[in-house]
Protein backbone atom coordinates (compact mmCIF):
# COMPACT_ATOMS: atom_id res chain seq x y z
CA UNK A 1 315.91 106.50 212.00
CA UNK A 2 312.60 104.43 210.44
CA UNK A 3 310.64 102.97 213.18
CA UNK A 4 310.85 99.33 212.43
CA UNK A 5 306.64 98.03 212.03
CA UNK A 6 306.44 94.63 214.15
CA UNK A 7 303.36 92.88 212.80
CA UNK A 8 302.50 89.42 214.57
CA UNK A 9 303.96 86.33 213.37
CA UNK A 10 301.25 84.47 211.81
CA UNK A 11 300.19 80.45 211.93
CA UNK A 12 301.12 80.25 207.90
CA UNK A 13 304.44 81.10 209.08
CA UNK A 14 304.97 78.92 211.72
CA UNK A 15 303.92 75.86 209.95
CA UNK A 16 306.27 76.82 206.81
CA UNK A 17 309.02 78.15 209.24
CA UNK A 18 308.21 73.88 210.78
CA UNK A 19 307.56 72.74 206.87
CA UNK A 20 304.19 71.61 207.76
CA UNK A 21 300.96 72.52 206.08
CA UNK A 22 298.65 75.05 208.05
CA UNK A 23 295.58 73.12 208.85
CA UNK A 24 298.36 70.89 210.40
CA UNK A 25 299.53 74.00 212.76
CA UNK A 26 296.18 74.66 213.25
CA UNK A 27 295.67 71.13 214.68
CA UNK A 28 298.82 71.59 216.71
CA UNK A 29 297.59 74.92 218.44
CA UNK A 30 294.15 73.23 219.17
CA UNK A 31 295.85 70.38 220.97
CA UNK A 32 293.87 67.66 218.11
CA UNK A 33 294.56 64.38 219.53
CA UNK A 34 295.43 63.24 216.00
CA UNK A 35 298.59 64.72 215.38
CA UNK A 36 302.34 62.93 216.22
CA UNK A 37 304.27 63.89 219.08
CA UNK A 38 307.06 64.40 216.31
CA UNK A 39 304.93 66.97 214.46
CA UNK A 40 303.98 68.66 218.03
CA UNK A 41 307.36 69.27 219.26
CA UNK A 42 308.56 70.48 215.87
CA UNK A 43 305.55 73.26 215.06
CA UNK A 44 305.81 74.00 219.21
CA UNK A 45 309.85 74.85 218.37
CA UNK A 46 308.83 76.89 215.60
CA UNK A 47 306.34 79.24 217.46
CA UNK A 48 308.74 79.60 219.88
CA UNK A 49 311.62 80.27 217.83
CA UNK A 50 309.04 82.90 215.32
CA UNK A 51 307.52 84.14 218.85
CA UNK A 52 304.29 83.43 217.69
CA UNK A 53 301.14 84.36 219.91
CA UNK A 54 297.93 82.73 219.38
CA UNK A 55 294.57 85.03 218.40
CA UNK A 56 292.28 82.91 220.16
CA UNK A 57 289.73 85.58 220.08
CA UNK A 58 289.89 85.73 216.21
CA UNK A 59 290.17 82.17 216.51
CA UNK A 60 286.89 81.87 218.53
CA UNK A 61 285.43 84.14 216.07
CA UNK A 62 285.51 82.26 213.27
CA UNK A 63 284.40 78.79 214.90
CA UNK A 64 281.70 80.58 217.04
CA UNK A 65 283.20 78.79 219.53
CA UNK A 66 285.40 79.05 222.62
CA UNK A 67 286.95 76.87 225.18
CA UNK A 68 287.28 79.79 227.63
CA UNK A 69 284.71 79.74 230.47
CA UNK A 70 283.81 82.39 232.06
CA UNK A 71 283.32 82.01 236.08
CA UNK A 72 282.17 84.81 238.47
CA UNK A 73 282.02 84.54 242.12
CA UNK A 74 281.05 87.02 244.57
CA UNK A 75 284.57 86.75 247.14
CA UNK A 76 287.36 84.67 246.80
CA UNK A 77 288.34 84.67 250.19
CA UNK A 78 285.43 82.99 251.55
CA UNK A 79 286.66 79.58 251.82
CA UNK A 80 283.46 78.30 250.87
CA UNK A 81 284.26 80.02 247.01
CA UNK A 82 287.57 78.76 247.16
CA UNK A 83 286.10 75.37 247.27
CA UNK A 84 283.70 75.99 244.96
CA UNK A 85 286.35 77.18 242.23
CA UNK A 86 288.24 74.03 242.86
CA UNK A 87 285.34 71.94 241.83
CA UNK A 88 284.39 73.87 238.65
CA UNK A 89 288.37 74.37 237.52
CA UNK A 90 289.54 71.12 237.87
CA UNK A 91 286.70 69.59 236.09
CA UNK A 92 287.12 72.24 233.14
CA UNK A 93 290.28 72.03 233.04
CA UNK A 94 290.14 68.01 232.28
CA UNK A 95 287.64 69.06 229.68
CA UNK A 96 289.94 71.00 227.91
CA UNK A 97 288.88 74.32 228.87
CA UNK A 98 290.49 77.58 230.78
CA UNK A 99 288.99 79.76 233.84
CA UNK A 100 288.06 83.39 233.05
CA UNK A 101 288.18 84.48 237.12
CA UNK A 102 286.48 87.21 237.51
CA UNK A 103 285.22 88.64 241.53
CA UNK A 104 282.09 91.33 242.37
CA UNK A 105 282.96 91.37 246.08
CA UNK A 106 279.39 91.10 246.42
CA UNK A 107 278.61 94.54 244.06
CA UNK A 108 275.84 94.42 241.74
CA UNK A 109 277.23 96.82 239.47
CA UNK A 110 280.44 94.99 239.46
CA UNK A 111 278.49 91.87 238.68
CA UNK A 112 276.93 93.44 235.36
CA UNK A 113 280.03 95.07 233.84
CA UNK A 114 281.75 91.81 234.29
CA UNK A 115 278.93 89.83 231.94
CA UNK A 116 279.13 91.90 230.27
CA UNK A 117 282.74 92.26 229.69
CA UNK A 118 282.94 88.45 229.26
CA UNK A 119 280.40 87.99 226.77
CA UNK A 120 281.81 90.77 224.98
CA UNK A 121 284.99 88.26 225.28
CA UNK A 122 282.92 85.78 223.81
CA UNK A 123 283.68 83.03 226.32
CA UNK A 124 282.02 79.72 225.80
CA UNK A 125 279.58 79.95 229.00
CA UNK A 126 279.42 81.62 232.31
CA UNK A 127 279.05 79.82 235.53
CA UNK A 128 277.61 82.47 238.46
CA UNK A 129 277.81 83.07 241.35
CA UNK A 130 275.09 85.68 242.09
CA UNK A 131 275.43 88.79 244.64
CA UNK A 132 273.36 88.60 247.16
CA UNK A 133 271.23 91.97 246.12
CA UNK A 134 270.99 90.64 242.12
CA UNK A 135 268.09 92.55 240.97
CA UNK A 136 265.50 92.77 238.30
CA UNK A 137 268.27 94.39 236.24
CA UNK A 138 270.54 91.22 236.42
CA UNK A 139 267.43 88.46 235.66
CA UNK A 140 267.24 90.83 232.48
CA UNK A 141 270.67 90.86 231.83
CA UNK A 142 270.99 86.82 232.35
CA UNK A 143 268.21 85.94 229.94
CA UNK A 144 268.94 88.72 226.99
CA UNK A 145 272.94 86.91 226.60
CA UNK A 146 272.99 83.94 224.55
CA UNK A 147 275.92 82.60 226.27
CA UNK A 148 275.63 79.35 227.96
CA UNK A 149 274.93 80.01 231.18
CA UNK A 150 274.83 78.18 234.71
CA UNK A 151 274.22 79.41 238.24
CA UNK A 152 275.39 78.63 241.27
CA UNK A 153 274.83 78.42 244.70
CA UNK A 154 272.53 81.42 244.90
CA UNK A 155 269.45 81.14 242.96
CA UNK A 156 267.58 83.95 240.75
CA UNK A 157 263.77 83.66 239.76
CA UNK A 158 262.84 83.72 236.77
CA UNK A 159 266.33 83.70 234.92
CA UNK A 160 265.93 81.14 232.31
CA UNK A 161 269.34 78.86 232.68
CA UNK A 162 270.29 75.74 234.72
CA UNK A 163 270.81 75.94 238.65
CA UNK A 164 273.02 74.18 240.93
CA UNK A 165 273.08 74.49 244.86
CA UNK A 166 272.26 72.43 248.15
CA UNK A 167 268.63 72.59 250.22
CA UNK A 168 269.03 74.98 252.22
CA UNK A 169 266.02 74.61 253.91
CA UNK A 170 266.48 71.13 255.14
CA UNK A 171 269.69 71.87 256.41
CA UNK A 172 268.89 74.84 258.31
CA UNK A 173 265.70 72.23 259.45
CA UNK A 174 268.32 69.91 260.41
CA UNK A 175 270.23 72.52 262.58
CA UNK A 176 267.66 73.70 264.35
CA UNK A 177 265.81 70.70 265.65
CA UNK A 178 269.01 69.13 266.65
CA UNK A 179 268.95 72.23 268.72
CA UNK A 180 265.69 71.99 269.96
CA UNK A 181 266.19 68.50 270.40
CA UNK A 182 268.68 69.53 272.93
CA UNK A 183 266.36 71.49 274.89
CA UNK A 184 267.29 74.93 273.19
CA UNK A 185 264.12 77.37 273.02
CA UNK A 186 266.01 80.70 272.28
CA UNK A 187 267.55 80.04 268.97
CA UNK A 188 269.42 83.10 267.08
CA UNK A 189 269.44 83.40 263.58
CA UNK A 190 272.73 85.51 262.20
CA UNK A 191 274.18 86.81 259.27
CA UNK A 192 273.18 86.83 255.56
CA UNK A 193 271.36 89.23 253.45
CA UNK A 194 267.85 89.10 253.74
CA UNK A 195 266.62 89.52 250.15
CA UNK A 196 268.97 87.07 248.85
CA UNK A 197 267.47 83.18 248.14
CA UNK A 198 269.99 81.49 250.49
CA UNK A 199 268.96 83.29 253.28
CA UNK A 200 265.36 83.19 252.73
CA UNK A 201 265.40 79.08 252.07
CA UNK A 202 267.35 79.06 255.63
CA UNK A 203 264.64 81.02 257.03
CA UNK A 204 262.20 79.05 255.82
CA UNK A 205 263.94 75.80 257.22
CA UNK A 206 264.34 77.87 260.75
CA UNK A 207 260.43 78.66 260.90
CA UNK A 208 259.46 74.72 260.14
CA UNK A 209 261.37 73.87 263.10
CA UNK A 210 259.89 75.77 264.73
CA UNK A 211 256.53 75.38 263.86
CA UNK A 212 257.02 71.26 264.66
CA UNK A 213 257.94 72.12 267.93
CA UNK A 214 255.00 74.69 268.75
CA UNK A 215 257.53 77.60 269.52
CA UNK A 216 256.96 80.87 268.37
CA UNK A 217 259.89 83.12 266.79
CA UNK A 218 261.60 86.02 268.91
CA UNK A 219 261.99 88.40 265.91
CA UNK A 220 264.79 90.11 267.83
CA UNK A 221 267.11 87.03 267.29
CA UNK A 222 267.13 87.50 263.56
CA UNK A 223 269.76 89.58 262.54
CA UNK A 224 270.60 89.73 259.05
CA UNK A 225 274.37 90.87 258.47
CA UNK A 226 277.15 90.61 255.94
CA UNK A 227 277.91 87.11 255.79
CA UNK A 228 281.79 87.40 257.02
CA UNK A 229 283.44 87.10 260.29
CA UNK A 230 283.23 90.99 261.49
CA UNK A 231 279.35 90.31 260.35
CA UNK A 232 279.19 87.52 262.51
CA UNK A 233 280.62 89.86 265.29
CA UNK A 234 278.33 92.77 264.99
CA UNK A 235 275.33 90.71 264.72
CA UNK A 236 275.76 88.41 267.87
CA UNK A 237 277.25 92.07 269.88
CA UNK A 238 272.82 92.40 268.44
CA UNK A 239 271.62 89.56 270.81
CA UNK A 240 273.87 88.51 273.68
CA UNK A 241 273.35 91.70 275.78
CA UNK A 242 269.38 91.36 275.35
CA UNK A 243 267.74 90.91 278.71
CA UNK A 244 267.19 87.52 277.21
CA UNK A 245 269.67 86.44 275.12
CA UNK A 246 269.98 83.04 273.16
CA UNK A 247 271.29 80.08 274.49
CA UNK A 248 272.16 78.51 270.83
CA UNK A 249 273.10 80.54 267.64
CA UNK A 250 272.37 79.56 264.53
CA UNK A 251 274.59 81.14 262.08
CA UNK A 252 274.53 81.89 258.23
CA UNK A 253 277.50 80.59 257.13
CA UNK A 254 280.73 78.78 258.93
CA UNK A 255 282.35 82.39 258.16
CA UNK A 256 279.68 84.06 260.23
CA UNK A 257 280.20 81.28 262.75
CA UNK A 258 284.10 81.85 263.07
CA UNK A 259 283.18 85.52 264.07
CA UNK A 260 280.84 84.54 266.48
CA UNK A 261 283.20 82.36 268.28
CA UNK A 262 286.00 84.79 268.00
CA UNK A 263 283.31 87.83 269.56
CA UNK A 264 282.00 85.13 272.21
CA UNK A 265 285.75 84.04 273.22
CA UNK A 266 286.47 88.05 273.34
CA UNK A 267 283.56 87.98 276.33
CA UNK A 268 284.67 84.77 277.78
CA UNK A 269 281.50 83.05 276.58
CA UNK A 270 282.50 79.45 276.09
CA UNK A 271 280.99 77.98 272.80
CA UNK A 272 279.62 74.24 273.53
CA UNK A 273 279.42 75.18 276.90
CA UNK A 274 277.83 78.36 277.79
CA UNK A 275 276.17 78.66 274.48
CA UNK A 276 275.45 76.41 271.27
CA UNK A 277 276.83 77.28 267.75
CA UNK A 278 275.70 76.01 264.65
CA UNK A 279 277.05 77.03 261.25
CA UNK A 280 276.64 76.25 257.35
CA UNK A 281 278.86 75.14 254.53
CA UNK A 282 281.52 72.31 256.46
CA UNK A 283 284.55 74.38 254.84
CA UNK A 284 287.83 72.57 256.10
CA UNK A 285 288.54 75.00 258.12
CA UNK A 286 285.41 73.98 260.49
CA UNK A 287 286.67 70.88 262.00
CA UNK A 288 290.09 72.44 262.35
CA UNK A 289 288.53 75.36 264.34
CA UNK A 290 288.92 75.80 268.37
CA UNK A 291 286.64 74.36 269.37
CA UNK A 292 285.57 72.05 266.36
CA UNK A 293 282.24 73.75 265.09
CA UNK A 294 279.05 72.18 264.06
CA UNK A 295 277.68 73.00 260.94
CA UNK A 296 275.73 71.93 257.82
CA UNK A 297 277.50 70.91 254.82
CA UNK A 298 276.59 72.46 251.54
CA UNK A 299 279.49 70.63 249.58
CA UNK A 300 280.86 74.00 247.62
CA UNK A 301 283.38 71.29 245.67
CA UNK A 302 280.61 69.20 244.92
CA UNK A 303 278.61 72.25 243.52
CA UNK A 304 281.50 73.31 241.51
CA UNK A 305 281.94 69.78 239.61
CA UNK A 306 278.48 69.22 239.01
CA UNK A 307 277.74 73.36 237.28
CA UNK A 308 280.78 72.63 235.38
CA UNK A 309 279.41 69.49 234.07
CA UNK A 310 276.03 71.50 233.20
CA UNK A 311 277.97 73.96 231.51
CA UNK A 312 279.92 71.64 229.51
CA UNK A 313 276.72 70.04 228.04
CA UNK A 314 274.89 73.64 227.60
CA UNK A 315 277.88 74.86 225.64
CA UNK A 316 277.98 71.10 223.60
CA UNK A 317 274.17 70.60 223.61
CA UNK A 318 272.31 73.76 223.15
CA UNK A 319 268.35 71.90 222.92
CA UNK A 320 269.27 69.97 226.02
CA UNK A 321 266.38 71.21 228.77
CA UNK A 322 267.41 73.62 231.49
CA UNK A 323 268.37 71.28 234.53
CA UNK A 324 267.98 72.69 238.57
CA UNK A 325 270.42 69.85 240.57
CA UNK A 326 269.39 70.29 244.80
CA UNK A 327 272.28 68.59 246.50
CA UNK A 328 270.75 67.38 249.90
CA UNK A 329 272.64 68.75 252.65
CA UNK A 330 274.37 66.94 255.47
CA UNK A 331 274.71 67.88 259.42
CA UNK A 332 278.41 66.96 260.94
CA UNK A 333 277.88 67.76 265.13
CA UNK A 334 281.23 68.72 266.91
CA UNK A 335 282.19 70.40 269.90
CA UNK A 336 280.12 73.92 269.36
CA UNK A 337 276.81 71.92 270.07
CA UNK A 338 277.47 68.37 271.24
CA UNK A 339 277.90 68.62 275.12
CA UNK A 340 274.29 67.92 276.49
């Protein structure tokens, strides 16, 4: 029996199969504002009835164009991504544009082959956000694409494309001298990755403090850990059994901060009571948490909209100069640290 050969059902078709000219199907499968509602609904029946698929890679190809955006985050699970991806879909989405999700779990390696695989993909622009060990290799990688390109949250040197993200010096400023203010004088400083720019911005912010108040730095409260809640346990099982442990942690991120509670709970170490508890990032979940926690917010849904924005103009305006937004960060005190 002859093997029947199923070739794809092309746009010419459709619009004869809908007695239309093509450049009108062509308007139809671009969603062009211009065309009647009529006209829609009857070249939409026809690809449905012809089972037509769209190329929009050939498509893309011959407009040197897409309206496919690439994002990359680093772990979709943190809450404070989650928000983040809200911001930059719903605002490219309302542009007209679809997500390319793609997660590196933090892997450096995973980060590459996904540019890569994306420009290959020829999506319109990338928004990233950077692992926290992005090397020399990636600032290479970043500035040899000529894709659009934006970064978020996590900063790279020398990578030649707009930046979005919060001060995270001044907040981790602001959470520490509301600390001190409270009389604190052991302050522990957990979780994050030491070489990455968000946790060497919060240093810097932890060592003003400290410096305005004349204190000098026990090295052996710094403990620099995976930034998610079994990092947040390790690191604190670091410093509360010291001879002198801290009285007030100040913690990476609100995930770091959920583990600390949880570990502290575990040891009947009352948080807002026994011992202060700061974290970063005001996800929801934070004010929601037993007990409420203190923290720093870095407005991830805020971030999201405003890279998205960048991106859009990047991708519509390529001579436009590169643009680094600093969101200034905000301190919300709750239960964790408000008892004097």
């Amino acid at each position: 029996m002859k093997k029947m050969n199923k070739q794809r059902v092309t746009l010419q078709e459709v619009a004869k199969h809908a007695g239309v000219s093509t450049s009108t199907a062509s308007l139809v499968v671009r969603n062009n504002p211009r065309i009647s509602e009529a006209t829609r609904k009857k070249v939409l029946q026809s690809m449905e009835d012809l089972g037509y698929v769209y190329d929009r890679v050939a498509a893309n190809m011959r407009s040197k164009s897409s309206n496919i955006v690439g994002v990359i985050v680093t772990d979709i699970s943190n809450t404070f991504i989650s928000e983040f991806l809200i911001g930059v879909q719903t605002t490219l989405e309302s542009l007209g544009y679809t997500v390319l999700l793609g997660t590196t779990f933090d892997s450096v390696d995973k980060q590459e082959r996904l540019i890569s695989t994306m420009v290959e993909h020829r999506v319109g622009g990338i928004i990233l956000n950077p692992a926290s060990k992005s090397s020399a290799r990636t600032v290479k990688q970043l500035n040899q694409i000529r894709t659009p390109k934006v970064l978020a949250n996590r900063e790279l040197s020398d990578v030649q494309c707009d930046y979005v993200g919060v001060d995270y010096e001044q907040g981790a400023w602001m959470a520490i001298r509301h600390l001190l203010q409270k009389g604190h004088r052991r302050i522990a400083f957990l979780g994050g990755i030491k070489t990455s720019s968000t946790w060497i911005e919060r240093m810097k912010g932890f060592k003003r403090a400290h410096d305005e108040a004349n204190l000098t730095i026990d090295e052996s409260l710094i403990i620099d850990m995976v930034p998610t809640r079994e990092g947040g346990k390790e690191a604190l099982a670091q410093v509360i059994d010291q001879p002198e442990p801290p009285t007030a942690i100040f913690c990476f991120s609100d995930l770091v901060a959920f583990g600390v509670i949880q570990e502290l709970s575990a040891r009947d170490i009352k948080p807002g009571e026994d011992i202060d508890v700061v974290g970063f990032d005001n996800v929801p979940e934070a004010e929601m948490y037993h007990p409420p926690l203190t923290t720093v917010s870095s407005f991830p849904r805020s971030i999201g909209v405003k890279a998205a924005n960048l991106l859009y103009h990047k991708m519509n305006e390529q001579d436009e100069e590169l643009q680094r937004l600093i969101l200034k960060p905000q301190l919300h005190i709750r239960e964790t640290s408000s008892s004097s």
